[in-house]
C-alpha atoms as a PDB file:
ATOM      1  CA  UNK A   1      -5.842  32.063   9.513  1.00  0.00           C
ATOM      2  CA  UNK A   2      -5.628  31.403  13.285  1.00  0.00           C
ATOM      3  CA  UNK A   3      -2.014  31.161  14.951  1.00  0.00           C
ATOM      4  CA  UNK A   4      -3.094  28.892  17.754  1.00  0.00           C
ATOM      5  CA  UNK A   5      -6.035  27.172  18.598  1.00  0.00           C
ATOM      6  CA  UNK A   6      -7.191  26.382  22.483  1.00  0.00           C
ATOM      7  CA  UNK A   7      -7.873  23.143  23.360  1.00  0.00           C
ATOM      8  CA  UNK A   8     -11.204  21.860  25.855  1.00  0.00           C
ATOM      9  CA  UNK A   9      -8.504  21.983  28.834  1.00  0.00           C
ATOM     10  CA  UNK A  10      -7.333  25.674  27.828  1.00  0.00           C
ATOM     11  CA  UNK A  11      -3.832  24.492  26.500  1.00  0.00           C
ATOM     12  CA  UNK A  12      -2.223  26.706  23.451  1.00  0.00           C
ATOM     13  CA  UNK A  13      -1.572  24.608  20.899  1.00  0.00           C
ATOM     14  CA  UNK A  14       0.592  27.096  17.842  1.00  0.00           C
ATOM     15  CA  UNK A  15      -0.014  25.917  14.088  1.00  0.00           C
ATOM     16  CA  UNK A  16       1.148  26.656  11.258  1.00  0.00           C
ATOM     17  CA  UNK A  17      -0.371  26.548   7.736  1.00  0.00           C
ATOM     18  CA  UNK A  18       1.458  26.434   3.896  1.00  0.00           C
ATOM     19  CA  UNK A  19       0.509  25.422   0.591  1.00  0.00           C
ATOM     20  CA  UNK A  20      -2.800  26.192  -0.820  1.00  0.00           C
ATOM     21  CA  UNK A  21      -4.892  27.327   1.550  1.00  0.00           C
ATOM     22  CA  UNK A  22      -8.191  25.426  -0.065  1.00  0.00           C
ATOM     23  CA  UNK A  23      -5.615  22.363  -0.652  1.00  0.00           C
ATOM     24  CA  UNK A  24      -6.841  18.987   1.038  1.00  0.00           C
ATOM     25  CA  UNK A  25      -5.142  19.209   4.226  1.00  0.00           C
ATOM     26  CA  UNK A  26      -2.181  16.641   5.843  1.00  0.00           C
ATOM     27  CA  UNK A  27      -0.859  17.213   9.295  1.00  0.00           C
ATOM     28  CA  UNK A  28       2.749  16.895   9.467  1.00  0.00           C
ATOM     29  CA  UNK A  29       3.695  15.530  12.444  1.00  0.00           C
ATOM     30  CA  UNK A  30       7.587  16.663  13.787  1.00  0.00           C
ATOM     31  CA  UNK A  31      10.073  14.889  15.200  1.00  0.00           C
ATOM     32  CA  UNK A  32      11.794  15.129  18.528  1.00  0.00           C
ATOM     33  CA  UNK A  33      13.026  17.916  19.178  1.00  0.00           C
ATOM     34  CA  UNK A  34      10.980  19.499  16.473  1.00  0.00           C
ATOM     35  CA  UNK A  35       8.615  22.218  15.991  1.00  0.00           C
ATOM     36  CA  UNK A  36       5.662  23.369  13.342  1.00  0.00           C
ATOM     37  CA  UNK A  37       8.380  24.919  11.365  1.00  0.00           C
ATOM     38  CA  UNK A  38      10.522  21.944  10.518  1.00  0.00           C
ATOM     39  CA  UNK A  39      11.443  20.990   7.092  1.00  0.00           C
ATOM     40  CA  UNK A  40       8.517  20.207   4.438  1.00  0.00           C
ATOM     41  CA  UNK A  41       8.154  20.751   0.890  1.00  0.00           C
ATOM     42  CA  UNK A  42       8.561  24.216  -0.676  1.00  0.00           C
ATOM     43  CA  UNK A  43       5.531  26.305  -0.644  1.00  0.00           C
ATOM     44  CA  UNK A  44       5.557  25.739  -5.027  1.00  0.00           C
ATOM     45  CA  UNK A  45       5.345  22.002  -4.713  1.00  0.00           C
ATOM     46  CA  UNK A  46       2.526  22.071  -2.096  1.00  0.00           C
ATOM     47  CA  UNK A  47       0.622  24.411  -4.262  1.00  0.00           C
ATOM     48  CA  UNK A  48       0.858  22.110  -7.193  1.00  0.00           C
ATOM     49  CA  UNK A  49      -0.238  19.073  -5.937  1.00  0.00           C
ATOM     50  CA  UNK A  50      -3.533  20.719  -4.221  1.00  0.00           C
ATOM     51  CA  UNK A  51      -1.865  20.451  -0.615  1.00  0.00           C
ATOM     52  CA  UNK A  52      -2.474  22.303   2.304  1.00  0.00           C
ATOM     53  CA  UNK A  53      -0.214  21.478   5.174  1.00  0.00           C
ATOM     54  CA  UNK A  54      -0.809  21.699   8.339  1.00  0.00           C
ATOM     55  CA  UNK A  55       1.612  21.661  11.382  1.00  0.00           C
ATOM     56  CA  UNK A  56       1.688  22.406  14.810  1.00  0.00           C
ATOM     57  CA  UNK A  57       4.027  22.542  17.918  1.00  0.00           C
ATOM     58  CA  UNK A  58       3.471  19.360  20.337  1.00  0.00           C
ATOM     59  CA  UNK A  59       2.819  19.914  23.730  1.00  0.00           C
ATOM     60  CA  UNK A  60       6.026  21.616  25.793  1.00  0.00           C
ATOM     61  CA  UNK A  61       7.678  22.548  22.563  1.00  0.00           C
ATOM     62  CA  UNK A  62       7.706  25.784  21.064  1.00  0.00           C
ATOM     63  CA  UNK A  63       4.600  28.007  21.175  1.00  0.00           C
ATOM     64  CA  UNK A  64       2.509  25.308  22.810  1.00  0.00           C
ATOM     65  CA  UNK A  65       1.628  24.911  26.625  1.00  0.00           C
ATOM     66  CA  UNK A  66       2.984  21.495  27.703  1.00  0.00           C
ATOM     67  CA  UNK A  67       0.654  18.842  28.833  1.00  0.00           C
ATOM     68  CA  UNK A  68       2.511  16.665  31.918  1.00  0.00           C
ATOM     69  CA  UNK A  69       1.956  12.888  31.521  1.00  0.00           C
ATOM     70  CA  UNK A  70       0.878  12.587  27.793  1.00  0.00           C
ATOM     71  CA  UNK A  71       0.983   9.804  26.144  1.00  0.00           C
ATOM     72  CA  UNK A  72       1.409   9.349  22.259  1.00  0.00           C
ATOM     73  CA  UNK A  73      -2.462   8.657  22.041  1.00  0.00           C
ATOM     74  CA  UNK A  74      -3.066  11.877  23.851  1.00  0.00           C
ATOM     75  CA  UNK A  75      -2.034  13.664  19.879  1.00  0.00           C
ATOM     76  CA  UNK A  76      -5.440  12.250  18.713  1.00  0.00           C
ATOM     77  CA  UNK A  77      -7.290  14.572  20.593  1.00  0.00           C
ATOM     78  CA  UNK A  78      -5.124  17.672  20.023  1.00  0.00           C
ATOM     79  CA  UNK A  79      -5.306  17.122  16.411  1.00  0.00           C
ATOM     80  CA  UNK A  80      -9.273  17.019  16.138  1.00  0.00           C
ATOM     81  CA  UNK A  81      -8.738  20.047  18.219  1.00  0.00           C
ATOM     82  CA  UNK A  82      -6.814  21.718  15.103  1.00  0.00           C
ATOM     83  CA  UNK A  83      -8.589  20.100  12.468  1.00  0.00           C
ATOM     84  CA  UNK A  84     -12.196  21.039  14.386  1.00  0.00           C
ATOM     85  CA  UNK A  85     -10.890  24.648  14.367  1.00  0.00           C
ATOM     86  CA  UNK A  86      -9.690  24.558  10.625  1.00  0.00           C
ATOM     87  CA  UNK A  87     -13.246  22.990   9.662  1.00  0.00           C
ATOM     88  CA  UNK A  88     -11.486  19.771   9.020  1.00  0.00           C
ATOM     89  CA  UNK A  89     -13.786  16.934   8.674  1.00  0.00           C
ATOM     90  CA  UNK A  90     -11.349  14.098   6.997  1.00  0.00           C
ATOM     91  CA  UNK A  91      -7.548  14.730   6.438  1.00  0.00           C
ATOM     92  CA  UNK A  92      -4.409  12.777   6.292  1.00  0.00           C
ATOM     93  CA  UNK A  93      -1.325  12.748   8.692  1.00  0.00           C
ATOM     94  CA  UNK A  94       2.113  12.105   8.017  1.00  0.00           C
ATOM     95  CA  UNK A  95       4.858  12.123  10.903  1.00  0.00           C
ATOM     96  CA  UNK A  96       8.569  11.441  10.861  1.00  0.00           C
ATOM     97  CA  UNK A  97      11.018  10.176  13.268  1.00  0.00           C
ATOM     98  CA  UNK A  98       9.553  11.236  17.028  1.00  0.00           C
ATOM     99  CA  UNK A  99       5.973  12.436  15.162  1.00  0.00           C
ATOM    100  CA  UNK A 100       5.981   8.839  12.930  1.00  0.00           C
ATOM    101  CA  UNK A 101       4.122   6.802  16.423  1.00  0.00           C
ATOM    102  CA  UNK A 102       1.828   9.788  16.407  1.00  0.00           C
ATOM    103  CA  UNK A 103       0.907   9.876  13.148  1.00  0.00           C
ATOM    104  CA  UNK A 104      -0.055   6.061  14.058  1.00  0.00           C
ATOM    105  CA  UNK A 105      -2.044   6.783  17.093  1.00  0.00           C
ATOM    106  CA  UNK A 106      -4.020   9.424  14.941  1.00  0.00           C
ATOM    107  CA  UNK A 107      -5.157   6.671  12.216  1.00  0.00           C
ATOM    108  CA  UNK A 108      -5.972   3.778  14.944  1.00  0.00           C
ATOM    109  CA  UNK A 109      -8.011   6.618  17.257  1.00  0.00           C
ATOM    110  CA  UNK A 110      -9.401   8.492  14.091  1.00  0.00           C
ATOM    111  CA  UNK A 111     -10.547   5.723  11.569  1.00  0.00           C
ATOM    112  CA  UNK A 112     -13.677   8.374  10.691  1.00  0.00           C
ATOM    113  CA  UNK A 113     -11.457  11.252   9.966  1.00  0.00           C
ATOM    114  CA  UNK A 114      -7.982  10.084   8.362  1.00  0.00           C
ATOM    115  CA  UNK A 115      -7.796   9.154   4.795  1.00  0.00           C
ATOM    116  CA  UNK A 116      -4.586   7.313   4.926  1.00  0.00           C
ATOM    117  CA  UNK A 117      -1.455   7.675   7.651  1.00  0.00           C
ATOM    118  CA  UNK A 118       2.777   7.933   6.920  1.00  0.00           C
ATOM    119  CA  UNK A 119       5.104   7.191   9.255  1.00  0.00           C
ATOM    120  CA  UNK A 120       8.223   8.119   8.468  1.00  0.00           C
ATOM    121  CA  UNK A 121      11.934   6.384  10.310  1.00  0.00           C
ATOM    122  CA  UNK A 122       9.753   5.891  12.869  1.00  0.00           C
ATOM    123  CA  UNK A 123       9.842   4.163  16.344  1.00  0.00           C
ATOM    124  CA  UNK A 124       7.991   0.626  17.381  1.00  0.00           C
ATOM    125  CA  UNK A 125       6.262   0.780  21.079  1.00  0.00           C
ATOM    126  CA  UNK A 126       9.011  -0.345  24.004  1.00  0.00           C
ATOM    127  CA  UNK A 127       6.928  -3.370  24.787  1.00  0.00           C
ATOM    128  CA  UNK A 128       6.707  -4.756  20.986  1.00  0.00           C
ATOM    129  CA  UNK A 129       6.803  -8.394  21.324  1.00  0.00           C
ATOM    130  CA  UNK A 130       9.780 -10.022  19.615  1.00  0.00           C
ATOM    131  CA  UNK A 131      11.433  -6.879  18.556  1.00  0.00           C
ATOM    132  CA  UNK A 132      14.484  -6.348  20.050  1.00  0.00           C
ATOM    133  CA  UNK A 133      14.036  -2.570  20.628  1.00  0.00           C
ATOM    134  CA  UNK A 134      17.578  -1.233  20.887  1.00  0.00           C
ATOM    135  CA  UNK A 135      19.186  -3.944  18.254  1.00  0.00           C
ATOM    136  CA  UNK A 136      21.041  -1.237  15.919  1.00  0.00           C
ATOM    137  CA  UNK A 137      20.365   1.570  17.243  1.00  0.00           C
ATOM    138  CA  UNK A 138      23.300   4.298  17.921  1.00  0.00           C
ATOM    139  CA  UNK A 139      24.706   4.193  21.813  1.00  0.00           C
ATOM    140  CA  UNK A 140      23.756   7.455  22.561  1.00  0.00           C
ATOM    141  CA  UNK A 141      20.334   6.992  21.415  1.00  0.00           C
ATOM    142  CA  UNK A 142      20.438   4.042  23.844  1.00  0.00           C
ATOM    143  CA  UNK A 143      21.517   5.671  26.444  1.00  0.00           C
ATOM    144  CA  UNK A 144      18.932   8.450  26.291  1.00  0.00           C
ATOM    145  CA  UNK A 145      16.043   5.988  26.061  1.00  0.00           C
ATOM    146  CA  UNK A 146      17.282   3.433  28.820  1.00  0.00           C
ATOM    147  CA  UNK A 147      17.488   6.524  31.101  1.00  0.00           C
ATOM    148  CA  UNK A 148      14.062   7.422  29.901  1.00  0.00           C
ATOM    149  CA  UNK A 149      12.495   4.484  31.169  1.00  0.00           C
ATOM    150  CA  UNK A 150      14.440   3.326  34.456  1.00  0.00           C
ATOM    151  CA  UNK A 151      15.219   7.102  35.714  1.00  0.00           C
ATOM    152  CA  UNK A 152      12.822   9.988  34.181  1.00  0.00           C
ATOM    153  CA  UNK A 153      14.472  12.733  36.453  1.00  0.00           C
ATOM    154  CA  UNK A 154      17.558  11.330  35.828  1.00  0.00           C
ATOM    155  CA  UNK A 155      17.148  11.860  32.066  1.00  0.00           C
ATOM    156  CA  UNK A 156      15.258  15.348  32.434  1.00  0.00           C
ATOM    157  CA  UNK A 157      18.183  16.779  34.145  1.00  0.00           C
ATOM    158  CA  UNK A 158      20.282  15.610  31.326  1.00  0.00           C
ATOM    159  CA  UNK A 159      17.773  17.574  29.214  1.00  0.00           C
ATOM    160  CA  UNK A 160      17.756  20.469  30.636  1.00  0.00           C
ATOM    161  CA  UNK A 161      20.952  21.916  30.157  1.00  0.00           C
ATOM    162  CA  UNK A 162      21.701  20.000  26.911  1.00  0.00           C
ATOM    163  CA  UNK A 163      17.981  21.917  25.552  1.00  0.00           C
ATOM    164  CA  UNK A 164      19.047  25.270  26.574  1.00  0.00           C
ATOM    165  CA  UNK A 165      23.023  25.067  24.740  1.00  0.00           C
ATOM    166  CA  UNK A 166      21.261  23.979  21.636  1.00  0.00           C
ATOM    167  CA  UNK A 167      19.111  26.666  21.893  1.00  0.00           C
ATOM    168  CA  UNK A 168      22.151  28.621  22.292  1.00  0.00           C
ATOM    169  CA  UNK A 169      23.099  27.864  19.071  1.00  0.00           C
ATOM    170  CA  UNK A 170      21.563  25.078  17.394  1.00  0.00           C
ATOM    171  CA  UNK A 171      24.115  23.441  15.247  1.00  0.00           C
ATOM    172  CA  UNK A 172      25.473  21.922  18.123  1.00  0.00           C
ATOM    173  CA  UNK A 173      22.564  19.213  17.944  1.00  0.00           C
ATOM    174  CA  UNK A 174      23.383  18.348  14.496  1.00  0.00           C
ATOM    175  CA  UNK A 175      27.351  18.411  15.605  1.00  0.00           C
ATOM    176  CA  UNK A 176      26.113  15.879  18.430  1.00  0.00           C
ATOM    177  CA  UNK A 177      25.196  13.934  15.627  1.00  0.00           C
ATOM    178  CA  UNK A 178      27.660  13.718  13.108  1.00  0.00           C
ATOM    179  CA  UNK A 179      29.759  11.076  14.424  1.00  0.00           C
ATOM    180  CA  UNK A 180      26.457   8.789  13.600  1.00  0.00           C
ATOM    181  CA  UNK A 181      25.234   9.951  10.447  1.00  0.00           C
ATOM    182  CA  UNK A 182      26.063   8.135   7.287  1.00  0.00           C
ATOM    183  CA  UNK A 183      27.165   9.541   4.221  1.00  0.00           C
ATOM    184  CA  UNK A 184      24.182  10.110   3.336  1.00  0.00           C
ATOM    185  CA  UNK A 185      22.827  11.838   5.846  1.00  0.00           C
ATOM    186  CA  UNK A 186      25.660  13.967   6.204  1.00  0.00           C
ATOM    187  CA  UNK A 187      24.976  15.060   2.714  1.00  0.00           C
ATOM    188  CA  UNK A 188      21.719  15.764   3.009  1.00  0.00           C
ATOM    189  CA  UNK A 189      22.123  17.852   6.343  1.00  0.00           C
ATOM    190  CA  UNK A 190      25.179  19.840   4.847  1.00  0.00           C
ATOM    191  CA  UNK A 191      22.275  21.500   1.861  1.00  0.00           C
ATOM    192  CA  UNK A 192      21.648  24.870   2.638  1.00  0.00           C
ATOM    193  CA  UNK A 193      18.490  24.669   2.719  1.00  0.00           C
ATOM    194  CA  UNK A 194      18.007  21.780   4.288  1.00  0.00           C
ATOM    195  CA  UNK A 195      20.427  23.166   7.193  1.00  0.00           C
ATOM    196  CA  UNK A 196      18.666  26.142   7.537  1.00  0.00           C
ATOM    197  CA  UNK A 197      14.940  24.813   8.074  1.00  0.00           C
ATOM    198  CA  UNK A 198      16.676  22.233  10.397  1.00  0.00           C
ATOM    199  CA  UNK A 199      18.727  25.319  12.591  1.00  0.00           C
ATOM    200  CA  UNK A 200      15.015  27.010  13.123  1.00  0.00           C
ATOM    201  CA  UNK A 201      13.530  23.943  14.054  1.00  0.00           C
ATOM    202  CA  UNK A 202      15.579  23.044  16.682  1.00  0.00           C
ATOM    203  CA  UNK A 203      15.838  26.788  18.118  1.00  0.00           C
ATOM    204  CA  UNK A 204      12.246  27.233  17.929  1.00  0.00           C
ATOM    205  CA  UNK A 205      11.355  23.822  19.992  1.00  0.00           C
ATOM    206  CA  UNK A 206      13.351  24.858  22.165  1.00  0.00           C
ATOM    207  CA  UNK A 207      12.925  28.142  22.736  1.00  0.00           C
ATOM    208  CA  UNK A 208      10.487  28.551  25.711  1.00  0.00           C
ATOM    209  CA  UNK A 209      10.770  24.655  27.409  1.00  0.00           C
ATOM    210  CA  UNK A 210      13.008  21.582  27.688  1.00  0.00           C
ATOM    211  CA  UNK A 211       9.961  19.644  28.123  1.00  0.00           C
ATOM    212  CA  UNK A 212       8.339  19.046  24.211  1.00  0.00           C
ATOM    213  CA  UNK A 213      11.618  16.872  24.373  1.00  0.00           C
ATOM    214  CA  UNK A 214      11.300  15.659  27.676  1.00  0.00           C
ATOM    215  CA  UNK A 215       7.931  14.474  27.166  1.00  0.00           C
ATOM    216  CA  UNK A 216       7.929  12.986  24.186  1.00  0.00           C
ATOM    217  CA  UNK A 217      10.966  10.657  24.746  1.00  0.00           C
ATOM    218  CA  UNK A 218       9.258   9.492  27.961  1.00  0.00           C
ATOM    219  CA  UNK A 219       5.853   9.387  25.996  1.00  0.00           C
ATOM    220  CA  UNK A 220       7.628   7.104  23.338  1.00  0.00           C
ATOM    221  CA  UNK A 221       9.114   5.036  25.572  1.00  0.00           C
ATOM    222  CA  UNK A 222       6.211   4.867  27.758  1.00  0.00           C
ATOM    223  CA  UNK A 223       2.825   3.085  27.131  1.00  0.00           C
ATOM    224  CA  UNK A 224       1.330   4.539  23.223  1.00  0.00           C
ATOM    225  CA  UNK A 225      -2.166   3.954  24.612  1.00  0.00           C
ATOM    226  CA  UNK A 226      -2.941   2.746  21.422  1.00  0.00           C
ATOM    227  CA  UNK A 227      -2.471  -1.151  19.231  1.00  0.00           C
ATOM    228  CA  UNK A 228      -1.015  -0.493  15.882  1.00  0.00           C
ATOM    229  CA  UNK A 229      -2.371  -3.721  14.650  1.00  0.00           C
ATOM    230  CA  UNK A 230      -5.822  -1.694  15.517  1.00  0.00           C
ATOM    231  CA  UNK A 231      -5.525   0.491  12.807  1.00  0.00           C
ATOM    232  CA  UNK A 232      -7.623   0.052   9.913  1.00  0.00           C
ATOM    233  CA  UNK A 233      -6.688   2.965   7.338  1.00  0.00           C
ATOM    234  CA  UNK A 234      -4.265   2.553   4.791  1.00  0.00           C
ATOM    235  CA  UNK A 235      -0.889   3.024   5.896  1.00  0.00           C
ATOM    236  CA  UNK A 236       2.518   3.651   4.714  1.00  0.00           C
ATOM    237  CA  UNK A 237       5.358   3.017   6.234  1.00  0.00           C
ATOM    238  CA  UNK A 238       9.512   4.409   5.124  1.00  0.00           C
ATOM    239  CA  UNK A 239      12.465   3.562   6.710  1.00  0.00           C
ATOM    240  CA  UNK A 240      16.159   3.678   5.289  1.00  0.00           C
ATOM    241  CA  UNK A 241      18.115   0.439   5.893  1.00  0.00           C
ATOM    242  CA  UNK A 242      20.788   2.358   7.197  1.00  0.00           C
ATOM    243  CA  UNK A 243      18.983   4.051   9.905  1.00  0.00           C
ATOM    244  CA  UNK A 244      20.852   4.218  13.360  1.00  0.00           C
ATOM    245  CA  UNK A 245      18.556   6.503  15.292  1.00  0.00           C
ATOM    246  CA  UNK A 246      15.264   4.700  14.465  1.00  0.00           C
ATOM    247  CA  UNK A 247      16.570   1.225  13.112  1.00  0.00           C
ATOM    248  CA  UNK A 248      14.665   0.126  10.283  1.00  0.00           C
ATOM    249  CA  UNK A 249      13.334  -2.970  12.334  1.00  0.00           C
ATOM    250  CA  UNK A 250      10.896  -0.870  14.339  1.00  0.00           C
ATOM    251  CA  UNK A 251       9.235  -0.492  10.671  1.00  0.00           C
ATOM    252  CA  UNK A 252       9.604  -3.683   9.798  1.00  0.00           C
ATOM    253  CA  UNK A 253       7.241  -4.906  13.017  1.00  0.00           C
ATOM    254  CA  UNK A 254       4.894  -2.841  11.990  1.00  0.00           C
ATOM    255  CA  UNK A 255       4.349  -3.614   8.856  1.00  0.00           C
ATOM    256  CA  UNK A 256       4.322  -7.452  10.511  1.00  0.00           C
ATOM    257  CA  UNK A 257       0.752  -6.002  12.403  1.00  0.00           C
ATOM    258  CA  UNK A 258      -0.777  -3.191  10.795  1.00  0.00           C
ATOM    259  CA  UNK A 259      -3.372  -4.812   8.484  1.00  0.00           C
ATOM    260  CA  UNK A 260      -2.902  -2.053   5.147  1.00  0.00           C
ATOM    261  CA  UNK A 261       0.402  -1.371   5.726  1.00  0.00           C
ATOM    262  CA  UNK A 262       2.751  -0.508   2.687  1.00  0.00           C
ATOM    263  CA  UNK A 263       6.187  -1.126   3.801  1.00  0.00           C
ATOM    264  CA  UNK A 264       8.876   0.853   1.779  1.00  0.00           C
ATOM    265  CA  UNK A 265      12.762   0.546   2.727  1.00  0.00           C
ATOM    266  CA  UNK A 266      15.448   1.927   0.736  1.00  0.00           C
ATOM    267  CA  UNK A 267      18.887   0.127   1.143  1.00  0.00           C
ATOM    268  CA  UNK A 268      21.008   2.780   1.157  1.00  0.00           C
ATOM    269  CA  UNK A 269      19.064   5.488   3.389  1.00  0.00           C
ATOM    270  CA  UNK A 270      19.074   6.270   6.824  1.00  0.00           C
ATOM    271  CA  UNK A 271      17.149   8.971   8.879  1.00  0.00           C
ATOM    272  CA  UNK A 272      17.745  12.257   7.235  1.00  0.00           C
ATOM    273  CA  UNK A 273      16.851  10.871   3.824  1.00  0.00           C
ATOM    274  CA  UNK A 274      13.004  10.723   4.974  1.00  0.00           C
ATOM    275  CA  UNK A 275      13.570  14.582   4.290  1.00  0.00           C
ATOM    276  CA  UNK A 276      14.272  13.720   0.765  1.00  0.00           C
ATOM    277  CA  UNK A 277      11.506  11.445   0.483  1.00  0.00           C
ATOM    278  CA  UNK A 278       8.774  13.265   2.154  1.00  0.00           C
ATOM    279  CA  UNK A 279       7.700  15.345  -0.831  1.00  0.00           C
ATOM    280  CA  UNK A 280       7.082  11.477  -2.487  1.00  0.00           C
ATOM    281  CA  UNK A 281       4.942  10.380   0.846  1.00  0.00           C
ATOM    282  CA  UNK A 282       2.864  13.531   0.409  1.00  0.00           C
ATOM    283  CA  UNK A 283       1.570  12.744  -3.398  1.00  0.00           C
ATOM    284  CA  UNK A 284       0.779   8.997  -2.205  1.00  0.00           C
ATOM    285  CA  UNK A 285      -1.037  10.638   1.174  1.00  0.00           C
ATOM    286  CA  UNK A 286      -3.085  13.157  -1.291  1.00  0.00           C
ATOM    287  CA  UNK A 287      -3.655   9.903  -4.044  1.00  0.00           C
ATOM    288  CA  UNK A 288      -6.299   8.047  -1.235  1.00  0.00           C
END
């Protein structure tokens, strides 16, 4: 199987394939910073259930060739580029945190080719009417994202530097962290395993550009390009209550608008428990 794919404008985009390799195929869409490599199911499980996973690096991050100025409904078209390249007619998406909005755009721009959608502690777009966007969401997270919006340079030369010392040596993102995480979460990120695939995410998204990150917080923050309440393909939709990063309101306004949305919140989760819960997201993606 292919490595990369090319899209119409000659951009690299790198993939990356497990589970049965005749499976029916999901994109899994990472978060931010993320890369094709980030945490999924073991290669067993996918096997199993008849899945074939398919992931790739977003624009700027890892082995693919950024694309200035996307926005999140510019994902639609790079993943018919993947899918067109696999031989992909129909397929589902899932996406968590940062990849959960374009998981979305992919089911409202795709309604011929996605089966059903998952978005995963996901984000609601900056404009949402009657959301208040920041309400429970960690300082530093609004911090970032205010910057994002009222001073992009600003907030890109915050990036840079910060991108290249967690290259450096990644644990320092999940260090930045801690002080937020719940319980929980701090559980969850402590697994071996779990730390490991999380330590060569960040390393490889970061490993050639700043800008996968860059881009994508100014893309989420920015104009989707897309309605959510557009989308007509089942959708499913998991937040954890105790969510600080992506507060579990961004979900809930969602679920208010998208017409088959499944709303599913669990009381005592927050973001690093959609890890735990992705393998269950999967099996209801592959049961449509």
């Amino acid at each position: 199987m292919p490595d990369h794919v090319r899209t119409a404008d000659g951009r690299r985009l790198r993939i990356e394939i497990a589970g049965d390799p005749r499976g029916r195929p999901v994109f899994l869409l990472h978060g931010m910073p993320g890369s094709r490599v980030g945490p999924r199911p073991r290669s067993l499980f996918l096997y199993q259930r008849g899945a074939r996973l398919i992931s790739y690096d977003r624009p700027g991050y890892g082995g693919s060739d950024r694309r200035p100025g996307r926005r999140v409904a510019d994902v639609a078209e790079d993943v018919a580029r993947v899918a067109d390249a696999l031989g992909l007619d129909r397929f589902a998406v899932a996406g968590r945190s940062g990849g959960a909005p374009h998981a979305l755009a992919c089911a409202a721009l795709m309604p011929d080719r996605v089966t059903r959608a998952a978005a995963m502690v996901g984000l609601a777009p900056r404009d949402a009417r009657g959301l208040n966007w920041f309400a429970g969401m960690a300082p530093s997270n609004v911090t970032e994202f205010r910057t994002a919006v009222s001073d992009p340079e600003r907030f890109a030369a915050h990036i840079i530097p910060r991108s290249a010392r967690i290259r450096d040596d990644p644990a320092r993102l999940l260090e930045e962290l801690r002080a937020d995480l719940t319980a929980d979460d701090r559980l969850i990120v402590s697994d071996n395993t779990v730390r490991s695939m999380l330590l060569r995410n960040y390393r490889e998204a970061l490993g050639t550009s700043p800008y996968g990150w860059i881009d994508d917080a100014l893309a989420l923050t920015g104009p989707w390009g897309f309605d959510p309440a557009s989308i007509k393909v089942p959708v499913l939709l998991w937040h954890g209550q105790e969510d600080v990063f992506s507060p579990a309101s961004h979900s809930a306004w969602l679920a208010e608008r998208i017409p088959r949305a499944t709303a599913v919140l669990e009381p005592s989760a927050a973001h690093f428990a959609a890890l735990r819960a992705l393998p269950r997201v999967l099996e209801w993606l592959l049961s449509g």
